[in-house]
N, C-alpha and C. Protein backbone atom coordinates (compact mmCIF):
# COMPACT_ATOMS: atom_id res chain seq x y z
N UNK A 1 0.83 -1.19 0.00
CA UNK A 1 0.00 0.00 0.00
C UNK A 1 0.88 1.25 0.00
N UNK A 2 0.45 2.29 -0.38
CA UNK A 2 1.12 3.71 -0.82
C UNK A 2 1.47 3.87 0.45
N UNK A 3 1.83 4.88 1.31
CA UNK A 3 2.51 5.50 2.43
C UNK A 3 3.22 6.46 2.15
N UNK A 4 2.82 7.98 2.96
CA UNK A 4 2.84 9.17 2.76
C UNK A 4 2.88 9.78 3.82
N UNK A 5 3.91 10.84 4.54
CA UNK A 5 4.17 11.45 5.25
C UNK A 5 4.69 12.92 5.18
N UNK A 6 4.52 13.69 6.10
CA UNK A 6 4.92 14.88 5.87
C UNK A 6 6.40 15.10 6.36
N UNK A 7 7.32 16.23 5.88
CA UNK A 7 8.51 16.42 6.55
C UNK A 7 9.00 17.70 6.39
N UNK A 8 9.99 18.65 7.31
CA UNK A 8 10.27 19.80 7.30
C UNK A 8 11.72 19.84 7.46
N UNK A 9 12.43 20.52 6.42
CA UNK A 9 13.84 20.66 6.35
C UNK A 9 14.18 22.05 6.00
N UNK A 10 14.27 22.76 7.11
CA UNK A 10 14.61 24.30 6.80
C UNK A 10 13.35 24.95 6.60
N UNK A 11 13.38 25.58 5.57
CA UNK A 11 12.02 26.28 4.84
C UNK A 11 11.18 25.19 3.65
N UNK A 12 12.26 24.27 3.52
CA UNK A 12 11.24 23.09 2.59
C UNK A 12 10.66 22.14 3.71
N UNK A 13 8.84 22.01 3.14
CA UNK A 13 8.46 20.69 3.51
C UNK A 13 7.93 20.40 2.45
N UNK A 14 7.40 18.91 2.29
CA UNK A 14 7.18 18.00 1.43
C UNK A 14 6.86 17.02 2.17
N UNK A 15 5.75 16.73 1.13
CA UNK A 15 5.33 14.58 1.25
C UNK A 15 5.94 13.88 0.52
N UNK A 16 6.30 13.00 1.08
CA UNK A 16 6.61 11.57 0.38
C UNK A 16 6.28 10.55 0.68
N UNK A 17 5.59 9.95 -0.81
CA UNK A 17 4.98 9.02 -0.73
C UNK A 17 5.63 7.96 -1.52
N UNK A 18 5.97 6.63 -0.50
CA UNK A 18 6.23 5.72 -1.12
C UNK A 18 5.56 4.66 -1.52
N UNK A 19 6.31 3.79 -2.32
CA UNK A 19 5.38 2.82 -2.72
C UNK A 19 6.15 1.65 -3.44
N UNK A 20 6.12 0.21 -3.34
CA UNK A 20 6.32 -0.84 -3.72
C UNK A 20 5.63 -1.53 -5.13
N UNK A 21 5.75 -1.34 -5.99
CA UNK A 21 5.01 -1.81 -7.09
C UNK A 21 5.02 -3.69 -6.73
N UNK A 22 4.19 -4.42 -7.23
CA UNK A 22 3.92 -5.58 -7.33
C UNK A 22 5.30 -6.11 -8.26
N UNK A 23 5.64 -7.06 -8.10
CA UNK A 23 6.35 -7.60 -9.11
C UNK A 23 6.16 -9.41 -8.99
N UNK A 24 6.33 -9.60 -10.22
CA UNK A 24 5.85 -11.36 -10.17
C UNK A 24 6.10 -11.67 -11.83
N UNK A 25 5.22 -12.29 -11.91
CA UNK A 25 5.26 -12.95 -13.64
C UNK A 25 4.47 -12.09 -14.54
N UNK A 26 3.56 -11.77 -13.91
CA UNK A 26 2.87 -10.81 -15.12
C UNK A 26 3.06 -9.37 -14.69
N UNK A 27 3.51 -8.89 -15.87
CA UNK A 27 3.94 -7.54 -16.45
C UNK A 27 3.01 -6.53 -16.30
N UNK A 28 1.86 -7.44 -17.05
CA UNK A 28 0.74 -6.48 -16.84
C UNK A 28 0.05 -5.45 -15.49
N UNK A 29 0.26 -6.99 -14.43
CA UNK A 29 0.12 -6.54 -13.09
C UNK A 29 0.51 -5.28 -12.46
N UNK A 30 1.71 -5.20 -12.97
CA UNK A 30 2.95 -4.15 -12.48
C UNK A 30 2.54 -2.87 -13.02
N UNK A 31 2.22 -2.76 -14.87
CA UNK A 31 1.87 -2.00 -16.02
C UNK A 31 0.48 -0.95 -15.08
N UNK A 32 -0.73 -1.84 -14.58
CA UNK A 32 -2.10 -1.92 -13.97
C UNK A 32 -1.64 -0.94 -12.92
N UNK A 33 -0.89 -1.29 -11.95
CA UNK A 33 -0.90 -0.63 -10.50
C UNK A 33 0.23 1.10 -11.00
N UNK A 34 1.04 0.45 -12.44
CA UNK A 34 1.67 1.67 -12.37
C UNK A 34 0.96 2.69 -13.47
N UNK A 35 0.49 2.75 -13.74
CA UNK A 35 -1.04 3.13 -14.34
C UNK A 35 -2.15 3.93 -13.04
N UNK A 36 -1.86 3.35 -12.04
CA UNK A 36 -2.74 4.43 -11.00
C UNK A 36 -1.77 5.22 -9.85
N UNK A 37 -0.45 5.70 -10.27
CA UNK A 37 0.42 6.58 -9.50
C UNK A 37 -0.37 7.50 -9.24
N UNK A 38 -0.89 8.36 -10.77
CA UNK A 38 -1.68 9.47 -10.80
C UNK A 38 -2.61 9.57 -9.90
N UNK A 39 -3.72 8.66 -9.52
CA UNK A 39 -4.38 8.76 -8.84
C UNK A 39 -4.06 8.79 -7.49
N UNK A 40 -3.03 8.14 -6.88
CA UNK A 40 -2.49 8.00 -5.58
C UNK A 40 -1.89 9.80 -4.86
N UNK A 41 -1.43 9.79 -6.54
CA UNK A 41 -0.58 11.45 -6.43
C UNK A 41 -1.42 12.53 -5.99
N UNK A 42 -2.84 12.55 -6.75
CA UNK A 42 -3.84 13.30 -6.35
C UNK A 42 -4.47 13.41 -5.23
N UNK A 43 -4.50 12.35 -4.66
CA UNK A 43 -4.92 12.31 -3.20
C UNK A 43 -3.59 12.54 -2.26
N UNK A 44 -3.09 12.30 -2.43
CA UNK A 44 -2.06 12.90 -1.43
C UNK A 44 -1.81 14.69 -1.55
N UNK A 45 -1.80 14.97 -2.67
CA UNK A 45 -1.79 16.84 -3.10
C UNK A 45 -2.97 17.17 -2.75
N UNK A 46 -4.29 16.44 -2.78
CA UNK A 46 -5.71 16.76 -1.97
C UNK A 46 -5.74 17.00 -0.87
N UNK A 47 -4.82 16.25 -0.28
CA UNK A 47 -4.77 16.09 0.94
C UNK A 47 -3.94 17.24 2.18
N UNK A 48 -3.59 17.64 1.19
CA UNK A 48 -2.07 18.76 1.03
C UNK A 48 -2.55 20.01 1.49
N UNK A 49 -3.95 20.29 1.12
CA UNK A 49 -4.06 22.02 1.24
C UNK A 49 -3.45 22.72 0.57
N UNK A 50 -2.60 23.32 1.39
CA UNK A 50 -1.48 24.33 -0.02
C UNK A 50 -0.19 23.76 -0.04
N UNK A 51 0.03 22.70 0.98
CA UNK A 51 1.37 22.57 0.43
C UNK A 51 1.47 21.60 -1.21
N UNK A 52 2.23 22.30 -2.04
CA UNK A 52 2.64 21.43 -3.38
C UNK A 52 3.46 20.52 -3.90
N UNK A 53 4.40 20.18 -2.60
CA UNK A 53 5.75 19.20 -3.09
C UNK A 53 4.99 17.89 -2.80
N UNK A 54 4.73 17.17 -3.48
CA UNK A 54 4.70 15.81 -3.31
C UNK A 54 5.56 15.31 -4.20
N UNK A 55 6.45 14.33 -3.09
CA UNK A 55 7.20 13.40 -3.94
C UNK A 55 6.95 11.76 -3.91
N UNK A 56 6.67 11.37 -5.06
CA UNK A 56 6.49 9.73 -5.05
C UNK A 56 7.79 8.80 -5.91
N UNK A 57 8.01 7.79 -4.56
CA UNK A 57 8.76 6.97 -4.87
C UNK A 57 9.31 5.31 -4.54
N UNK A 58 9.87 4.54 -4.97
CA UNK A 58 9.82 3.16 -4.39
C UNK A 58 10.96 2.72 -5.38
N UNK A 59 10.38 1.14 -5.26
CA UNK A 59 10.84 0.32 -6.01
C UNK A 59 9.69 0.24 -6.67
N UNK A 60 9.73 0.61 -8.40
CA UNK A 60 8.03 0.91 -8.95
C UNK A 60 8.49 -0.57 -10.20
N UNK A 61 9.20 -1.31 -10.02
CA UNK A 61 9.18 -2.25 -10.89
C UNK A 61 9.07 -2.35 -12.66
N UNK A 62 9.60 -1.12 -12.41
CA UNK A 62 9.20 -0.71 -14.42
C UNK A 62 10.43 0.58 -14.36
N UNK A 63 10.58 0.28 -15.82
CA UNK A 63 11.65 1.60 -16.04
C UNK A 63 10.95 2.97 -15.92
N UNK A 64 11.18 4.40 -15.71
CA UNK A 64 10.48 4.95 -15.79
C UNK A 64 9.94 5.59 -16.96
N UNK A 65 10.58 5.05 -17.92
CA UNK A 65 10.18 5.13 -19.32
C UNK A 65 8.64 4.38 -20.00
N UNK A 66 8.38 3.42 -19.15
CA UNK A 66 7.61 2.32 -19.17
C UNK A 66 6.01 3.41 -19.91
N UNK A 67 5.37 3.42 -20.61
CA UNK A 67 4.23 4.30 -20.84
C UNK A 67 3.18 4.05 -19.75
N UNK A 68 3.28 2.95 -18.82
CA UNK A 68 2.45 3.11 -18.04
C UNK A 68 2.19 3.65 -17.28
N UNK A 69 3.65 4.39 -16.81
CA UNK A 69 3.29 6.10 -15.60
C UNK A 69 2.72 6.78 -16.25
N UNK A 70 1.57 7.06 -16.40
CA UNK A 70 0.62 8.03 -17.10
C UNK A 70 0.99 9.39 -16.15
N UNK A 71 1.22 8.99 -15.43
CA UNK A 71 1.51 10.35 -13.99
C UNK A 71 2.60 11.52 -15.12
N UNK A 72 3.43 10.13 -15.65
CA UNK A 72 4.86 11.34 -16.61
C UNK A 72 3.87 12.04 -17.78
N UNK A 73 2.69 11.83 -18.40
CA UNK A 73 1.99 12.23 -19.21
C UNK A 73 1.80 14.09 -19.22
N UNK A 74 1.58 14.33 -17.44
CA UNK A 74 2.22 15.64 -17.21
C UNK A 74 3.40 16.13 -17.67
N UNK A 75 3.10 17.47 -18.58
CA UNK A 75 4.20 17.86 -18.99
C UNK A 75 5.33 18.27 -17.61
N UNK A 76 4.75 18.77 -16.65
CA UNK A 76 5.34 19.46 -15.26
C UNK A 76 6.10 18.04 -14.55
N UNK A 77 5.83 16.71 -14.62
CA UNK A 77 5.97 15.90 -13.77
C UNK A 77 7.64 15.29 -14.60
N UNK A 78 8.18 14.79 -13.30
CA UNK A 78 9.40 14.29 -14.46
C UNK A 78 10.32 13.15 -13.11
N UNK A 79 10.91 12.61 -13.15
CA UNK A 79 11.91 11.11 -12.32
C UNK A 79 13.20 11.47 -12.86
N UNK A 80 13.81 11.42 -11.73
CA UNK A 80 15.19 11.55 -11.18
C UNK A 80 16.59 10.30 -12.06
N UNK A 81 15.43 9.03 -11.82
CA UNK A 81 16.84 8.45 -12.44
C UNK A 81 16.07 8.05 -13.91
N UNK A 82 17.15 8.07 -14.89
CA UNK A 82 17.04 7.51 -16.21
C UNK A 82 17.65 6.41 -16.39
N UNK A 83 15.97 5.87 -17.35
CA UNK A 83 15.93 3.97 -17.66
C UNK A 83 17.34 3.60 -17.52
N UNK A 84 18.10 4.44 -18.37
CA UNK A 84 19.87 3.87 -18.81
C UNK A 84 20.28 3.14 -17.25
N UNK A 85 19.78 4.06 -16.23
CA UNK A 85 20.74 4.23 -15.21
C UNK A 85 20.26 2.44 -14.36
N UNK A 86 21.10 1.36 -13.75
CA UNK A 86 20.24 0.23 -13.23
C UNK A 86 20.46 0.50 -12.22
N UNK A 87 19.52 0.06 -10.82
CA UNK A 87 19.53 0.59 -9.46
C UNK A 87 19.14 -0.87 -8.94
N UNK A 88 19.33 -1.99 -9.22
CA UNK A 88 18.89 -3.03 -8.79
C UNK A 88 19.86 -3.96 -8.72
N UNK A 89 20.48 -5.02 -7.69
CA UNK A 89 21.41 -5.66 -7.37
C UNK A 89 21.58 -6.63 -7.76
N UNK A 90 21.93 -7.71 -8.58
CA UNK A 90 22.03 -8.75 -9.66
C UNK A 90 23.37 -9.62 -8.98
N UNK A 91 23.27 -10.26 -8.65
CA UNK A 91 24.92 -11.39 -8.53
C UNK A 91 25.95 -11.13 -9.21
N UNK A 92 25.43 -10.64 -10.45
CA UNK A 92 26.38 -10.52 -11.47
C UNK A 92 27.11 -9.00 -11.68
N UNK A 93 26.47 -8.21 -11.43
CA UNK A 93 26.34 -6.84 -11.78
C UNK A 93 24.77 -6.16 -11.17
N UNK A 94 24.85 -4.78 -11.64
CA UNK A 94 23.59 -4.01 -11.93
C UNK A 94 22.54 -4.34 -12.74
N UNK A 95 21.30 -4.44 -12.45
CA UNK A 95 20.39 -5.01 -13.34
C UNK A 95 19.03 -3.99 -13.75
N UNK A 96 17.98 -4.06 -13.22
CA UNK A 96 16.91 -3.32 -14.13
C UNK A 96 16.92 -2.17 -13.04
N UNK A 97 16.42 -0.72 -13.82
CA UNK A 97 16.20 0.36 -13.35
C UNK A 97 14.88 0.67 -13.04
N UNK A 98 14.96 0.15 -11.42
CA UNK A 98 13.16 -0.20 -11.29
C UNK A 98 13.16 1.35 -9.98
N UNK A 99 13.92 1.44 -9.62
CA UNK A 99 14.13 2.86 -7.85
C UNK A 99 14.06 4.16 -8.84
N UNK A 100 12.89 4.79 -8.54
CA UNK A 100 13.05 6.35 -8.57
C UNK A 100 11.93 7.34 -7.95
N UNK A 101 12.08 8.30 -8.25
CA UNK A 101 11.63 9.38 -7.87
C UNK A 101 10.33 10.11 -8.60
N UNK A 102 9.60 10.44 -8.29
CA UNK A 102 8.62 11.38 -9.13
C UNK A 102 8.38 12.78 -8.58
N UNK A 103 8.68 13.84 -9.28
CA UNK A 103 8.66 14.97 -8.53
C UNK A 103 7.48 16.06 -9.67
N UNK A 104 6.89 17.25 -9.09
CA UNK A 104 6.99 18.31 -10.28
C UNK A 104 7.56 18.89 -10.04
N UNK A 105 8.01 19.75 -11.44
CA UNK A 105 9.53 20.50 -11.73
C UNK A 105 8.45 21.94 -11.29
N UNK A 106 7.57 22.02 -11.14
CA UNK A 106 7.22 23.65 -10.75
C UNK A 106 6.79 23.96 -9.37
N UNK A 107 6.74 23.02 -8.35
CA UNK A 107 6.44 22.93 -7.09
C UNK A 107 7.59 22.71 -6.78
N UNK A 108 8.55 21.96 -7.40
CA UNK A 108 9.48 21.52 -6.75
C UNK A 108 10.67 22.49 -6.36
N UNK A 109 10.91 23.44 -6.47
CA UNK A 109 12.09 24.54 -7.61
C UNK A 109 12.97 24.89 -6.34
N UNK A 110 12.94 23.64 -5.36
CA UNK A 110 14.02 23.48 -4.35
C UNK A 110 15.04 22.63 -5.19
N UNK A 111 14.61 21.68 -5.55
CA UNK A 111 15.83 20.94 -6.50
C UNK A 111 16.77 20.99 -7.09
N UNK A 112 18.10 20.47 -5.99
CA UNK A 112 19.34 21.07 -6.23
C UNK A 112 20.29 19.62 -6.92
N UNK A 113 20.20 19.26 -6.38
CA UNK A 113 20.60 17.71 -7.12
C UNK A 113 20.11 16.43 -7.13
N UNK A 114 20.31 15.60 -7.47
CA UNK A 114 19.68 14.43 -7.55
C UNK A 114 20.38 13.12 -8.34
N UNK A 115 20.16 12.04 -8.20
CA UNK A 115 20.93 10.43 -8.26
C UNK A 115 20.95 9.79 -7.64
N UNK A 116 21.97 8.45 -8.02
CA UNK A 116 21.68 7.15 -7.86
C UNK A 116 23.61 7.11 -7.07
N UNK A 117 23.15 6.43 -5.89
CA UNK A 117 24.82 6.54 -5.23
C UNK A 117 24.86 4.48 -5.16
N UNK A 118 25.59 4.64 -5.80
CA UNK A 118 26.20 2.95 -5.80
C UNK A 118 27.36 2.94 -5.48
N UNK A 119 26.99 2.24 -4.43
CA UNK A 119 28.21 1.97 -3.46
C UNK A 119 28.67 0.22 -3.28
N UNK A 120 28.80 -0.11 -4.62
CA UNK A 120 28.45 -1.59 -4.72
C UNK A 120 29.92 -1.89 -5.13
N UNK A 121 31.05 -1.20 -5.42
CA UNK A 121 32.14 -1.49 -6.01
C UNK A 121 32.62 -2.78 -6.35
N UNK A 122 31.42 -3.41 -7.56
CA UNK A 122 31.68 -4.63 -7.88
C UNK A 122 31.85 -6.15 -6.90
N UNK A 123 30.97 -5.34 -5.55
CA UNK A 123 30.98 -6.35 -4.61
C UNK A 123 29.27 -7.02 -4.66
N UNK A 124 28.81 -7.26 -5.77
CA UNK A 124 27.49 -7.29 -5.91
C UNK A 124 26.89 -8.53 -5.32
N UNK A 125 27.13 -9.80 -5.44
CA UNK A 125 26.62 -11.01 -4.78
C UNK A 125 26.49 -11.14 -3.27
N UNK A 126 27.89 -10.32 -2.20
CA UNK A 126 27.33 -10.22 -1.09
C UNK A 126 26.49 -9.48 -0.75
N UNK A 127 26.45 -8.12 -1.29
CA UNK A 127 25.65 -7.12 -1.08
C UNK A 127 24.16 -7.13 -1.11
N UNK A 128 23.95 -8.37 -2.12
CA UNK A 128 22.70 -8.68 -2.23
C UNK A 128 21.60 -9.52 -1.47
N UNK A 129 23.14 -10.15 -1.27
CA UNK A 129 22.57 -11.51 -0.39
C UNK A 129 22.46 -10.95 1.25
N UNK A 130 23.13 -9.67 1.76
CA UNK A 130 23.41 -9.21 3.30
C UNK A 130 22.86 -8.19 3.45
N UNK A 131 22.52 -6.70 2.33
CA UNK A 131 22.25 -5.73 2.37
C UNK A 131 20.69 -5.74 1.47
N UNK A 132 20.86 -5.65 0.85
CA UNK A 132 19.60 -4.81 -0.83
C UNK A 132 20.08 -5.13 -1.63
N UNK A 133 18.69 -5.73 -2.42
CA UNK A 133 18.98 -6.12 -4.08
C UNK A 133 18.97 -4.55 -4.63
N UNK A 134 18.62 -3.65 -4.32
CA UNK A 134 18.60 -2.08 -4.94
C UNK A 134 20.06 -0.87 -4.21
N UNK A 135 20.30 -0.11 -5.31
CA UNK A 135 21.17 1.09 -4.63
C UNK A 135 20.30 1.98 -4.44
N UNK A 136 20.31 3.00 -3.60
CA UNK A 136 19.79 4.42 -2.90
C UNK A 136 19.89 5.45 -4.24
N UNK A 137 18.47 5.72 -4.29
CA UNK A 137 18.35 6.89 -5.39
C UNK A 137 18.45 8.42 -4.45
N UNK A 138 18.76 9.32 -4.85
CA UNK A 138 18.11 10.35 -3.89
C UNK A 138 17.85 11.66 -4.34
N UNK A 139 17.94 12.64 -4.09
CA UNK A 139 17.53 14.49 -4.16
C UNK A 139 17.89 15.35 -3.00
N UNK A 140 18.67 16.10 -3.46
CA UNK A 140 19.12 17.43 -2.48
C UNK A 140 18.15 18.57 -2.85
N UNK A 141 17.92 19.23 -1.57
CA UNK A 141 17.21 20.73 -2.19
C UNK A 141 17.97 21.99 -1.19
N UNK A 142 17.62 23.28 -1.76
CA UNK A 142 17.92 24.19 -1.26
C UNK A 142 16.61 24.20 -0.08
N UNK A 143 17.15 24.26 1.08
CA UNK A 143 16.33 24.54 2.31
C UNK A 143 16.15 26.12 2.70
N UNK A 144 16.68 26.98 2.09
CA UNK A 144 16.52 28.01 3.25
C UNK A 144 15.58 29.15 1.97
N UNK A 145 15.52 28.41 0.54
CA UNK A 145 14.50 29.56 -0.01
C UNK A 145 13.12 29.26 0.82
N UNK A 146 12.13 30.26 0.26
CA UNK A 146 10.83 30.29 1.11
C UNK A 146 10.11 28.60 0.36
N UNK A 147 9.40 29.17 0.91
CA UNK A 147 8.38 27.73 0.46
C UNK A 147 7.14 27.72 -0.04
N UNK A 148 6.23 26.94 -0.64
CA UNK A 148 5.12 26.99 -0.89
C UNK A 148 4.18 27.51 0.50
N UNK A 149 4.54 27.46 1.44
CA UNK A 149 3.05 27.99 2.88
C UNK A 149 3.72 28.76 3.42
């Protein structure tokens, strides 16, 4: 289930809402649930009053290229890591780019940096097996401009 909280860092606050996409054998499944971000997104910014940062993110099991984030259909809406980039822990190596971020670029305009920190230095089979099959995506913002409230 989605999960959404509020948080205050300086003069920025923001929600974030995470979320676990399904993953299994069918594609479609995954395609289905990532197909209703949008709706999840809306209720949480409903929920919001005036504040406007909502950020949604997980392990969403699809590249974010996938056409099924209809959420990216917004021209304003846009994800942190690109398909290219893999964030998922493989025995072998890096594997599918399923970890990111969903932000809007016009609520958001704290956004100072953002990526994928792999700290896996080709140590991938223990790491997987002791730590996370995924590396840490993340986002810096400027805290001390004003804010949306």
């Amino acid at each position: 289930e989605p999960y959404g909280a509020n948080f205050r860092m300086g003069n920025f606050d923001f929600t974030f809402v995470i979320f676990h996409l399904q993953y299994g054998g069918s594609i479609g499944t995954r395609r289905y649930e990532a197909s209703q971000i949008q709706t999840i997104y809306d209720y949480f910014q409903a929920e919001n009053g005036t504040e406007n940062d909502v950020l949604f993110g997980g392990d969403l099991n699809l590249p974010a290229n996938d056409p099924s984030f209809t959420i990216l259909n917004d021209s304003d809406m846009d994800f942190i890591v690109a398909p290219e980039q893999k964030t998922s822990i493989g025995g072998e190596g890096l594997t599918q780019s399923f970890d990111n971020i969903f932000y809007s670029r016009s609520a958001t305009s704290e956004l100072t940096d953002f990526g994928v920190l792999d700290f896996t230095n080709n140590n991938y089979y223990e790491l997987q097996e002791l730590l996370s099959d995924h590396i840490p995506v993340y986002m810096s913002f400027d805290i001390t401009v004003p804010d949306d409230d």
